[in-house]
Protein backbone atom coordinates (compact mmCIF):
# COMPACT_ATOMS: atom_id res chain seq x y z
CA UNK A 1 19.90 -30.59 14.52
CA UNK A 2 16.97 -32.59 14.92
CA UNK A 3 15.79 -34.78 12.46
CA UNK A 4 12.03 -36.02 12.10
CA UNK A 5 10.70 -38.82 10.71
CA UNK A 6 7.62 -37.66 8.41
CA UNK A 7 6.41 -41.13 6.30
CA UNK A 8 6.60 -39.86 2.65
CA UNK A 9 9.05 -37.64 3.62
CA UNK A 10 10.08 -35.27 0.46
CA UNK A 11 6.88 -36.57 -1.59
CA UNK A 12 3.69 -34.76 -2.50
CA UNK A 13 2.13 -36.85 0.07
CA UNK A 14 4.11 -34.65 3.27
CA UNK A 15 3.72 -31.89 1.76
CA UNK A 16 -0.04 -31.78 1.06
CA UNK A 17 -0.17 -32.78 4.86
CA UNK A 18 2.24 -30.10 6.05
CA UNK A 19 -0.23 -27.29 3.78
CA UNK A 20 -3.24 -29.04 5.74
CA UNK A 21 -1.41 -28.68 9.21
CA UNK A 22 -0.39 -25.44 8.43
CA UNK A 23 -4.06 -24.15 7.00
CA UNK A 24 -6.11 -25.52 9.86
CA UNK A 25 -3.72 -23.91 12.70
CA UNK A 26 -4.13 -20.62 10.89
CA UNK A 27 -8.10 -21.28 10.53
CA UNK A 28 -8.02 -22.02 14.45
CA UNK A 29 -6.29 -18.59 14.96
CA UNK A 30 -8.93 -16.92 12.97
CA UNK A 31 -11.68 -18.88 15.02
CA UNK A 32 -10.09 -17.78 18.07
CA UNK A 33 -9.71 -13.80 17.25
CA UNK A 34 -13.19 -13.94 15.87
CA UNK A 35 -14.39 -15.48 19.34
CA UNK A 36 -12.06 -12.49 21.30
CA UNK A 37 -13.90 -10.21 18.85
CA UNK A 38 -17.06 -10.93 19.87
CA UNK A 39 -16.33 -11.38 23.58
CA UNK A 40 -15.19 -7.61 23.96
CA UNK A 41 -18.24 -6.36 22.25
CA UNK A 42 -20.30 -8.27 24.51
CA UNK A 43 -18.22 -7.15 27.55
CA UNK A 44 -18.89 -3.54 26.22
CA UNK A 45 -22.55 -4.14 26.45
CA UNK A 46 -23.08 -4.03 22.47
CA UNK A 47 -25.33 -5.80 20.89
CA UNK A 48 -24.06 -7.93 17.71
CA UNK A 49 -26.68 -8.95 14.77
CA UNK A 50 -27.14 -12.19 13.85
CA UNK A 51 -25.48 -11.04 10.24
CA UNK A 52 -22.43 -8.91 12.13
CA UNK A 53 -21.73 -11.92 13.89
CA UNK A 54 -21.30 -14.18 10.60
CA UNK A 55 -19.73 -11.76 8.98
CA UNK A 56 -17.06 -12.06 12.22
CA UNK A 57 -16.83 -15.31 12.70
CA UNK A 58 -16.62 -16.50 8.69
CA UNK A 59 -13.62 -13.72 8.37
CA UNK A 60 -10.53 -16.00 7.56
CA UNK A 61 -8.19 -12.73 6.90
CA UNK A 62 -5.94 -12.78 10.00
CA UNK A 63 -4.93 -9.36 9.33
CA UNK A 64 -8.38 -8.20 9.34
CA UNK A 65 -9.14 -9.62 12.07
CA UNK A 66 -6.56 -8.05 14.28
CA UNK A 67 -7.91 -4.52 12.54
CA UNK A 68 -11.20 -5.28 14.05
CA UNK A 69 -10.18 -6.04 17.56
CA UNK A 70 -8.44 -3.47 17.53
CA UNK A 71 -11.41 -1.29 16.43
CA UNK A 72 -13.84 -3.45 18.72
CA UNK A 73 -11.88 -1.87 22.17
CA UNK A 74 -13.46 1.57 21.54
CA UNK A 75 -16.61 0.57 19.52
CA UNK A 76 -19.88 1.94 20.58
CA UNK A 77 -21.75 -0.33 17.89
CA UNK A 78 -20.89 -3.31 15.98
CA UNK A 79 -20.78 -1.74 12.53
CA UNK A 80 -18.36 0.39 14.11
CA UNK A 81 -16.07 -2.52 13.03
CA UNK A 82 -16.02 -2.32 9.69
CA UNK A 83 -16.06 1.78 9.64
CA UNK A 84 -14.09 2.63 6.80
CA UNK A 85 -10.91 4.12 7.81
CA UNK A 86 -10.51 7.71 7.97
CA UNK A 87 -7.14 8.38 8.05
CA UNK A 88 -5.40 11.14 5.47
CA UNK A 89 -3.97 9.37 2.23
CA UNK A 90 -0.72 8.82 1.59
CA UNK A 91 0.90 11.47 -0.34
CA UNK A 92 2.69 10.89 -3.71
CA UNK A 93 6.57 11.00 -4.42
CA UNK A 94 7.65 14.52 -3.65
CA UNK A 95 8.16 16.56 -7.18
CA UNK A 96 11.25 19.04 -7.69
């Protein structure tokens, strides 16, 4: 086991700085998937608006994110991002 030496350590003080750490390496993942985003639609040739583009890079959802580089690899246009999803609902509980 490894122990650290945090000064503060157990107080408000750590953790407040622990939430901080934690919140800007997620922020810096967003950043980055945003910037991968915007890379493949620019590979692809597709233009992005200057509105598409905030709306990309101010996204914070990680999650999100991911759904939209994931759409971006077969996009034609930007907008084709946020297409609504058309896949079939899921169905209720089965009834007897």
């Amino acid at each position: 086991m490894v122990a650290t030496y945090f000064p503060g350590r157990g107080t408000l003080f750590e953790e407040t700085y622990l939430e901080g750490e934690a919140k800007g390496k997620a922020e810096g993942k967003a950043e980055d998937r945003a910037a991968l985003i915007l890379r493949v639609l620019e590979k692809h040739g597709i233009p992005v608006p200057e509105n598409t583009r905030e709306r990309i890079t101010s996204c914070t959802d990680l999650d999100t994110l991911i759904h939209w580089f994931d759409r971006s690899l077969t996009a034609t246009t930007a907008e084709d991002l946020f297409a609504e999803d058309r896949e079939i609902p899921e169905s209720g509980p089965e009834q007897t």
